[in-house]
C-alpha atoms as a PDB file:
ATOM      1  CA  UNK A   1     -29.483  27.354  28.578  1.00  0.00           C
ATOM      2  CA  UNK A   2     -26.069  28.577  27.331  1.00  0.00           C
ATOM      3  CA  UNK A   3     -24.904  31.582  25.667  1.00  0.00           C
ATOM      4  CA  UNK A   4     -22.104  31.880  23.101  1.00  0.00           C
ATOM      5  CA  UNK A   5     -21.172  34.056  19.787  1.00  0.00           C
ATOM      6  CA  UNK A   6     -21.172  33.099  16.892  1.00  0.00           C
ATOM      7  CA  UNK A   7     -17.547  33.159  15.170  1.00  0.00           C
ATOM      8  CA  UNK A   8     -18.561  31.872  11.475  1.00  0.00           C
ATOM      9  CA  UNK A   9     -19.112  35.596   9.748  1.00  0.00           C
ATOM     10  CA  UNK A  10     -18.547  39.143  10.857  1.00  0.00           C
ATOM     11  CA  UNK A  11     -22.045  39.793  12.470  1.00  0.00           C
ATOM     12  CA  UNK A  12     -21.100  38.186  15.492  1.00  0.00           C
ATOM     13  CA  UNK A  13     -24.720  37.214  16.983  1.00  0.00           C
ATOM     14  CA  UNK A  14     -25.422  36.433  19.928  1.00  0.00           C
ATOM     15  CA  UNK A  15     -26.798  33.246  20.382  1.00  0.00           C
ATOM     16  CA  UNK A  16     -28.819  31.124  22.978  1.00  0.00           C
ATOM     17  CA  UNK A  17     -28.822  27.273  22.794  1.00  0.00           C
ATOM     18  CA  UNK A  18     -31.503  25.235  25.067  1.00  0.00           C
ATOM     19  CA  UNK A  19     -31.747  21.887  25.057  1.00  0.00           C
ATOM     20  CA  UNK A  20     -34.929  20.830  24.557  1.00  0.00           C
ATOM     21  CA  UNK A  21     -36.819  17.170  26.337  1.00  0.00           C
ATOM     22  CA  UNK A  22     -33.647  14.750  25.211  1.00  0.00           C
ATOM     23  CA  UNK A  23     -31.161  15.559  23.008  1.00  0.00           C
ATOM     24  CA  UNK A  24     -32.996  18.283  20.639  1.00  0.00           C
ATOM     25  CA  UNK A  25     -31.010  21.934  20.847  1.00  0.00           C
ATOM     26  CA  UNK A  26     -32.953  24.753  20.170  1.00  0.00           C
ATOM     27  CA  UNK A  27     -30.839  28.047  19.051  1.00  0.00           C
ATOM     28  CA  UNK A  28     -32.273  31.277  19.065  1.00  0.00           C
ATOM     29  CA  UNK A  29     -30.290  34.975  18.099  1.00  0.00           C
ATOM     30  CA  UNK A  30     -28.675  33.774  14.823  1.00  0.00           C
ATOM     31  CA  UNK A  31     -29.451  35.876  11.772  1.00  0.00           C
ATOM     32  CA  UNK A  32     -28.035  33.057   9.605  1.00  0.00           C
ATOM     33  CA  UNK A  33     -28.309  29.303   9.289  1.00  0.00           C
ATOM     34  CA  UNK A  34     -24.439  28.765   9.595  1.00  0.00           C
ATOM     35  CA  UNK A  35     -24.907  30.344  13.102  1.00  0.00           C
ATOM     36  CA  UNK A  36     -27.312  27.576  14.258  1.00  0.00           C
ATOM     37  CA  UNK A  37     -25.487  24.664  12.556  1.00  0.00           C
ATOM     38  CA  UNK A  38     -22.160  25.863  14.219  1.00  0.00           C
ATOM     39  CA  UNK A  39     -23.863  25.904  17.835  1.00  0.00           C
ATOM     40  CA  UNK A  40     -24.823  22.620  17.195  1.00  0.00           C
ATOM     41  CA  UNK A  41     -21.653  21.673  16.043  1.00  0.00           C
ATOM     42  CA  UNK A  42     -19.691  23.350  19.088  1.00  0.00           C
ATOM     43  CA  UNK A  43     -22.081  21.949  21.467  1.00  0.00           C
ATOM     44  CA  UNK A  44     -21.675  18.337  20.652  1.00  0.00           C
ATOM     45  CA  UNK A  45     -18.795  17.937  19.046  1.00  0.00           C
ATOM     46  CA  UNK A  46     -16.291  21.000  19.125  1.00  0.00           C
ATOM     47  CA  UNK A  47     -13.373  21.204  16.562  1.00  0.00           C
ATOM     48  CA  UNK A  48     -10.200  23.431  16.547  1.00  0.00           C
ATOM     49  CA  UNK A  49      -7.913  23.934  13.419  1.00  0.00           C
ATOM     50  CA  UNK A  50      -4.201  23.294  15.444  1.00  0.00           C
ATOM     51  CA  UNK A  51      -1.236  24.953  14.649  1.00  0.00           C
ATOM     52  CA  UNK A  52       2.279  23.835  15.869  1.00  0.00           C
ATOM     53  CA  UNK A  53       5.953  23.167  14.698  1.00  0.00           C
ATOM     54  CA  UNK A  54       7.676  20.672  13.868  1.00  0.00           C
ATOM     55  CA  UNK A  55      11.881  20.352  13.321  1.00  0.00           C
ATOM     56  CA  UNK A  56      14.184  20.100  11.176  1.00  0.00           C
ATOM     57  CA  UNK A  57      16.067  17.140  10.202  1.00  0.00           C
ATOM     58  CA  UNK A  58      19.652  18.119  10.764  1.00  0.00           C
ATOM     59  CA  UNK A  59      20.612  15.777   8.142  1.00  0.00           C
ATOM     60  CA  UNK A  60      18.660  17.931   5.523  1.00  0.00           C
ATOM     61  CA  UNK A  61      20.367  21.264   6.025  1.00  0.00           C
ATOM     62  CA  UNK A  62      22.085  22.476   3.817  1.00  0.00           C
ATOM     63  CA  UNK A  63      25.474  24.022   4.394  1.00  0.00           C
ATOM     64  CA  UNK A  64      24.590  27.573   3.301  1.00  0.00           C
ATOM     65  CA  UNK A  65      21.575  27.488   5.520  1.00  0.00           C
ATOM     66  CA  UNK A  66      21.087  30.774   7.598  1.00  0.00           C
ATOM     67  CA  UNK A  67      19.428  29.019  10.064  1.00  0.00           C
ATOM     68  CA  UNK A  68      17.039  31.716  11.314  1.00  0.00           C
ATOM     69  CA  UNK A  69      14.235  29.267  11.275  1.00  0.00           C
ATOM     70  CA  UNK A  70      14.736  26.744  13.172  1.00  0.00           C
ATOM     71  CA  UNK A  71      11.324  24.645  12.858  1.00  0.00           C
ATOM     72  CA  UNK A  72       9.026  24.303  10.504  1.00  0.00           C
ATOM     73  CA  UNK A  73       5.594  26.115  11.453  1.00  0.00           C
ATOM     74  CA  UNK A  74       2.337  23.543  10.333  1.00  0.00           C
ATOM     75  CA  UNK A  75      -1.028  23.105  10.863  1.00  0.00           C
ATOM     76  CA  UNK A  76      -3.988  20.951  10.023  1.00  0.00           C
ATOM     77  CA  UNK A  77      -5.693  20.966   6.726  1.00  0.00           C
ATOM     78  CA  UNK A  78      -9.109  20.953   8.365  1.00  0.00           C
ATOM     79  CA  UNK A  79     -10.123  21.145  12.042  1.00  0.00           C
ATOM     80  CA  UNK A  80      -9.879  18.314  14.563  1.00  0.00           C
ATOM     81  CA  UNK A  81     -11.563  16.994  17.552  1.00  0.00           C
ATOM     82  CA  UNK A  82     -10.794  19.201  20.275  1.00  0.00           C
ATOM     83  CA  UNK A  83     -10.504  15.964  22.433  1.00  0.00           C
ATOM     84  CA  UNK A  84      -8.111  14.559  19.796  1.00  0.00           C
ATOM     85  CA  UNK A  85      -5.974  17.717  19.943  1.00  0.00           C
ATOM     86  CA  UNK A  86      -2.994  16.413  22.720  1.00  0.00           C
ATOM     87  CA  UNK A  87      -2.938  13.387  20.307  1.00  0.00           C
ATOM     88  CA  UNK A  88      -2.126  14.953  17.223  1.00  0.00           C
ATOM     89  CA  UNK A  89      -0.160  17.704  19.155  1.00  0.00           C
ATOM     90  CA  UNK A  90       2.289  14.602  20.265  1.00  0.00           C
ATOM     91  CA  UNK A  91       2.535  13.243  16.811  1.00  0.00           C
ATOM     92  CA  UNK A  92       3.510  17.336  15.395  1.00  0.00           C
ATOM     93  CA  UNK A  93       6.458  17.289  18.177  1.00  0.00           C
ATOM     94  CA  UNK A  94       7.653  13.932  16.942  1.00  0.00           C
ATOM     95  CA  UNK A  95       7.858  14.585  13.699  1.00  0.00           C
ATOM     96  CA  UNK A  96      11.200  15.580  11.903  1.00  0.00           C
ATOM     97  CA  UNK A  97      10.761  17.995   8.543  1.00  0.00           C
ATOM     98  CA  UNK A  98      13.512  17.661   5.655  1.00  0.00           C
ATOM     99  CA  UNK A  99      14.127  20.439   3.663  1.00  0.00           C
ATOM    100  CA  UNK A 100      13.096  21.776   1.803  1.00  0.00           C
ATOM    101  CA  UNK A 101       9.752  22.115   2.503  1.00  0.00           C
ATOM    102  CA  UNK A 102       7.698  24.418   0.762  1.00  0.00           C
ATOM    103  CA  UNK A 103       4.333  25.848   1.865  1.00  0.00           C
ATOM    104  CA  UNK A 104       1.132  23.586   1.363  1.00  0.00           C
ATOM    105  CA  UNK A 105       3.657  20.481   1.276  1.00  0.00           C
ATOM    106  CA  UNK A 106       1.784  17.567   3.574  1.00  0.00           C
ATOM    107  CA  UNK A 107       3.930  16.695   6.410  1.00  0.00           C
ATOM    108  CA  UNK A 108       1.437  14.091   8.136  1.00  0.00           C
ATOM    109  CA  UNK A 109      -0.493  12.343   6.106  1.00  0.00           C
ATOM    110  CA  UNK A 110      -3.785  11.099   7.340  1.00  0.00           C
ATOM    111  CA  UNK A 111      -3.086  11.645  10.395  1.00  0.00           C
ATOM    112  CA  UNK A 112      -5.938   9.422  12.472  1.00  0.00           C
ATOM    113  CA  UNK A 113      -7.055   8.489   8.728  1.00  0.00           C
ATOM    114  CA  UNK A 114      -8.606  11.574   8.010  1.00  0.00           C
ATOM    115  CA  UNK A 115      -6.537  14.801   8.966  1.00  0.00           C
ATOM    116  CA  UNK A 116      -3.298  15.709   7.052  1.00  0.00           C
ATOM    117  CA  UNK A 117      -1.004  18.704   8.474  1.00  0.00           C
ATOM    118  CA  UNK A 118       0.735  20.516   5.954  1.00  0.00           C
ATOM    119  CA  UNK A 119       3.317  23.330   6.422  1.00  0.00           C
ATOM    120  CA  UNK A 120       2.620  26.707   6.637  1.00  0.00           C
ATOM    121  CA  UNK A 121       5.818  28.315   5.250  1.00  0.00           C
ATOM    122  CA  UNK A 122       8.288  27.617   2.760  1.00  0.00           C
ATOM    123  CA  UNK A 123      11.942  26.591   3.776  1.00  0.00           C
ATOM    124  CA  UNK A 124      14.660  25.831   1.656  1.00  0.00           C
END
């Protein structure tokens, strides 16, 4: 049996997950469907949204820059694999931005054919 809370709505509940003879989870304490369907989810196969920076491309700066940002903050467009998280981590920290870059732009495309990672702030 574990416990956990559920983190998909304000409530907040308090659910209990058994597994059942096999592979069958049973959840208990949710006062919404989206409760049980995300125990499920973070039982088998957990997923984080990652956020990260990237920087610049010194190439790209322009000479009136201010330069009070230094990198460019990004995340992913949907959640990942939390076993796939140092991998995509690696591939953020390699990855030089030119500006500009405004926010929503898609900085990775695809990343493992299926994730992109866009920025999260505009820089010009």
């Amino acid at each position: 049996m574990r416990n956990m809370t559920c983190i998909v709505c304000p409530i907040g509940c308090s659910l209990e997950i058994n597994e059942n003879a096999g592979k069958d989870l049973s959840v208990s304490g949710n006062q919404c469907p989206r409760g049980a369907a995300y125990a499920v989810e973070e039982i088998r196969a957990p997923k984080r949204v990652v956020t990260a920076t990237c920087s610049i491309e010194e190439s790209s700066i322009a000479p009136n820059y201010s330069g009070v940002v230094s990198r460019v903050p990004v995340k992913t467009a949907s959640a990942c694999l939390r076993e796939k998280i140092p991998a995509i981590l690696n591939e953020i920290y390699k990855t030089k931005v030119t500006l500009p870059v405004k926010m929503g732009d898609v900085i990775i495309s695809k990343w493992d054919g299926e994730i992109d990672v866009v920025a999260t702030r505009t820089i010009s």
